[in-house]
Structures are given as C-alpha cells and as structure tokens.
N, C-alpha and C. Protein backbone atom coordinates (compact mmCIF):
# COMPACT_ATOMS: atom_id res chain seq x y z
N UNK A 1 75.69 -38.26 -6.30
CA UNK A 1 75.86 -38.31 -4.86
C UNK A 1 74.67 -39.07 -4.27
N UNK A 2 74.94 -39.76 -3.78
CA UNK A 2 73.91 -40.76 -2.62
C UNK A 2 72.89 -39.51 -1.96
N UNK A 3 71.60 -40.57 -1.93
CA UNK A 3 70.70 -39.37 -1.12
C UNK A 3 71.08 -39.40 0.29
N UNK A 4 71.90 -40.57 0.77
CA UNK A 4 72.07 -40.60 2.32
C UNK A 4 72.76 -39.61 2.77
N UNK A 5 73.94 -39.60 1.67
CA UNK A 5 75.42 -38.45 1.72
C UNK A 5 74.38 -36.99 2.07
N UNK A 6 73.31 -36.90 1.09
CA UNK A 6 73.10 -35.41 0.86
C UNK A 6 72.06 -35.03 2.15
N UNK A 7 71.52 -36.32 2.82
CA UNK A 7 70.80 -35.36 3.79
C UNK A 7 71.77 -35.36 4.68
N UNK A 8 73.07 -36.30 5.08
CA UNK A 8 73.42 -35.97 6.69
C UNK A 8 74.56 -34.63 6.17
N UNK A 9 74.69 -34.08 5.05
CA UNK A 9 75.40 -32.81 4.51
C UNK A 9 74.10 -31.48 4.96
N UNK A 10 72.91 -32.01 4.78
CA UNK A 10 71.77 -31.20 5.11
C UNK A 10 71.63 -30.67 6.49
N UNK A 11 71.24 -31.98 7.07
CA UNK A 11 71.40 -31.92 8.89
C UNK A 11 72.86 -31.54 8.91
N UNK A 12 73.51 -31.55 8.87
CA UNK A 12 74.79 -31.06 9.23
C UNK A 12 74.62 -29.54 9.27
N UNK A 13 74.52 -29.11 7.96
CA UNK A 13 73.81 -27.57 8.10
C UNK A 13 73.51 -26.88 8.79
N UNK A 14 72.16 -27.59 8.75
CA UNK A 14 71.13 -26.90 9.86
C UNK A 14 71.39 -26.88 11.20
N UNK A 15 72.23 -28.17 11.76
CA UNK A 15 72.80 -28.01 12.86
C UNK A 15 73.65 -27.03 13.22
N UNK A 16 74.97 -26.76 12.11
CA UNK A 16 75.96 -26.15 12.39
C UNK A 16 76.14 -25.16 12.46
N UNK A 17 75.37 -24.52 10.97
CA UNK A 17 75.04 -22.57 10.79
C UNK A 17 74.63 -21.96 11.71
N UNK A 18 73.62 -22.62 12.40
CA UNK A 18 73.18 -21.54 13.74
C UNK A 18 73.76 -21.66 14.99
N UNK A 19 75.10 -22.89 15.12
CA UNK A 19 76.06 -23.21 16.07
C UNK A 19 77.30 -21.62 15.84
N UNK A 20 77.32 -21.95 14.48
CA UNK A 20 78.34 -21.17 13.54
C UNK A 20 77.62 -19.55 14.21
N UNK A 21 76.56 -19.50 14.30
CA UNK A 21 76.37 -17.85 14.18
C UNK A 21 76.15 -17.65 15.75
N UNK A 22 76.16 -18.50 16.22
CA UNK A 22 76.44 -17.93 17.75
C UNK A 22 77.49 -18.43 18.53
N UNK A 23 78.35 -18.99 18.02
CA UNK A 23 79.58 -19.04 18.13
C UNK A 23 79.96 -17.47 17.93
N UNK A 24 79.88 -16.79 16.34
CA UNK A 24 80.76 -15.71 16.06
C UNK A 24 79.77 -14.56 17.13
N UNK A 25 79.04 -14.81 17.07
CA UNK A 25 78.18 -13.48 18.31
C UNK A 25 78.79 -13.27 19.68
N UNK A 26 79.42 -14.46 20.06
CA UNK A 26 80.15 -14.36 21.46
C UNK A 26 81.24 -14.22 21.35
N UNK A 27 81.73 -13.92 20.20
CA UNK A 27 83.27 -13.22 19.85
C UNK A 27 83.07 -11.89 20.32
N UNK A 28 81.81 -10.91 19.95
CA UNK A 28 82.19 -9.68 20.32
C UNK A 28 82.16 -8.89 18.68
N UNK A 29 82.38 -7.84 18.61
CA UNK A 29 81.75 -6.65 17.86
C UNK A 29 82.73 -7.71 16.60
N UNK A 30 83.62 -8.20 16.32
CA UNK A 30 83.97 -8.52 15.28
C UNK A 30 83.14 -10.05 14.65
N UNK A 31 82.81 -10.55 15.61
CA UNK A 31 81.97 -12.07 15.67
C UNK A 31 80.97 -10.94 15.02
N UNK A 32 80.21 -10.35 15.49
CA UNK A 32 78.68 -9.92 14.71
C UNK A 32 78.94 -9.55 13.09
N UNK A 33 79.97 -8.95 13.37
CA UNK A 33 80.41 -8.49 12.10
C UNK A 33 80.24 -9.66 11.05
N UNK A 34 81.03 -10.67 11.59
CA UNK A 34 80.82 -11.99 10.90
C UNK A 34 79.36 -12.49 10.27
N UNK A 35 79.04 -12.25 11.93
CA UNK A 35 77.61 -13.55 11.90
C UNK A 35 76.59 -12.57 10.54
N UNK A 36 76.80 -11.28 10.94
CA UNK A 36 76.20 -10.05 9.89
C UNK A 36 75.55 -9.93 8.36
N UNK A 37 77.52 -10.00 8.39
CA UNK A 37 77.59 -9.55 7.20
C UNK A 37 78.51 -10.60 6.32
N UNK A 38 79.77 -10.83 6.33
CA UNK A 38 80.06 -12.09 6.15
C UNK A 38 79.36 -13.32 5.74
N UNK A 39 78.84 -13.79 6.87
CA UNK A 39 78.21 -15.14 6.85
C UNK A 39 77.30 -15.62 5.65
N UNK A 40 76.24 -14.44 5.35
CA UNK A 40 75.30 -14.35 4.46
C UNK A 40 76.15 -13.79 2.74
N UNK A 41 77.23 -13.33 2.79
CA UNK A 41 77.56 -12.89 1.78
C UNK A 41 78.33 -14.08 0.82
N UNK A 42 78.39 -15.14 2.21
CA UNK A 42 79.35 -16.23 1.87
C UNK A 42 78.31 -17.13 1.11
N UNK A 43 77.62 -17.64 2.11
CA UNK A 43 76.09 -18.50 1.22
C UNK A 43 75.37 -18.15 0.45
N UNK A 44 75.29 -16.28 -0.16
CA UNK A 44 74.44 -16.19 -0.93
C UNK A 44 75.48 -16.01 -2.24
N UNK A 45 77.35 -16.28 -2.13
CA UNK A 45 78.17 -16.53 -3.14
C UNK A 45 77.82 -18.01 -3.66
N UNK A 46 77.80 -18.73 -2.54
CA UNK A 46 77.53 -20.78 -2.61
C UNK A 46 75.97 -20.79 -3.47
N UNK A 47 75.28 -20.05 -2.90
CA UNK A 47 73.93 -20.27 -3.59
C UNK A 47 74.15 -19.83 -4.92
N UNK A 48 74.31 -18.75 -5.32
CA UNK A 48 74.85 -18.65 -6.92
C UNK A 48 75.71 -19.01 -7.70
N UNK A 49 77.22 -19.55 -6.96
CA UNK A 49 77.74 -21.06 -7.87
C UNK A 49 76.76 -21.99 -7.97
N UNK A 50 76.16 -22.47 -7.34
CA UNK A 50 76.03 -23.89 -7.12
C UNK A 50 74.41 -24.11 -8.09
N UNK A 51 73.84 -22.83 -8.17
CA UNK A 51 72.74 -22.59 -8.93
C UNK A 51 72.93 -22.07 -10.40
N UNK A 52 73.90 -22.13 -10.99
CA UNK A 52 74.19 -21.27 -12.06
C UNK A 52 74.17 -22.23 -13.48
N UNK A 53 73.59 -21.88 -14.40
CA UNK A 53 73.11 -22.44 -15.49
C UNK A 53 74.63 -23.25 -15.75
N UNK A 54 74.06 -24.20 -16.43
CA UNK A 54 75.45 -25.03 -17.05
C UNK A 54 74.76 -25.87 -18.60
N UNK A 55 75.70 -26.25 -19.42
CA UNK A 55 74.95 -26.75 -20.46
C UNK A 55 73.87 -28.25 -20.06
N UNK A 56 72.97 -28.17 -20.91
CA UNK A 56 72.69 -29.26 -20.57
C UNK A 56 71.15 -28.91 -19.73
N UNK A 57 71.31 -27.65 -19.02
CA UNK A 57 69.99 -27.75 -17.90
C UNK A 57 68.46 -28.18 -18.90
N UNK A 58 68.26 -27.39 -19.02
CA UNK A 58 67.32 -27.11 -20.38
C UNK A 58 66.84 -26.78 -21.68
N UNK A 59 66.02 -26.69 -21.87
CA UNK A 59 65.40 -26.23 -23.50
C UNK A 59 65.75 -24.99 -23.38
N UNK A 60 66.64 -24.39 -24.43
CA UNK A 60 66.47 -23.03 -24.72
C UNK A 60 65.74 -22.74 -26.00
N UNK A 61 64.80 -21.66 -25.62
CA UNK A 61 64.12 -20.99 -27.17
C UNK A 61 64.97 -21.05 -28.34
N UNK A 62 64.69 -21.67 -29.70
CA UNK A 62 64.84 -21.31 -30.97
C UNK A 62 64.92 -19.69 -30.86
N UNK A 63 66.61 -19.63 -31.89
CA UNK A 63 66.81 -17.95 -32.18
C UNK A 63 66.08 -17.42 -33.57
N UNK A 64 65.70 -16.50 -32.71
CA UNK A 64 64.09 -16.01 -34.14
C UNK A 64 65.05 -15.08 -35.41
C-alpha cells in the first residue's frame, strides 16, 4: 500500500472516530452505549486481527 494511501486512511481516522463518538453521544442513552462500549470493543477486535502473528514475521527460537 502507498504511504500516501496510508496516511490520508490515518487522518481520516483521527478525524472521523471522534466525529463518530459524538455523533453516537447525541443519540442518547443508546449512542453512549455505543460510543462506550461498542466502539472500543470494535477497534480493540481490528487491533488484534490486524496485529496477529502470520508466517513469515520473524525468527522463532530453535526447539530444544
């Protein structure tokens, strides 16, 4: 992926998530719910696909 692609995917982000979480706050008791609990359960699923070993990363230790 192009580094250009990956920062305006970046700024996009940063712009949008905190558009995104006060957007769902002015929904009302179900928006918080969102912005809460949801929101974070969703990115910290994306953060652990997207971080998850695959072949290839590194050296693994010799089996003793």
């Amino acid at each position: 992926m192009r580094f250009s692609v990956v920062i305006a995917i970046v700024v996009g982000l940063v712009i949008g998530v905190p558009l995104l979480i006060v957007g769902l706050a002015a929904l009302g008791p179900v928006g918080w719910i969102g912005a809460a609990v949801v929101l974070p359960l969703v990115t910290l699923g994306v953060i652990l696909r997207l971080g998850r070993a695959r072949p290839g990363d590194g050296v693994y230790p010799p089996d003793s």
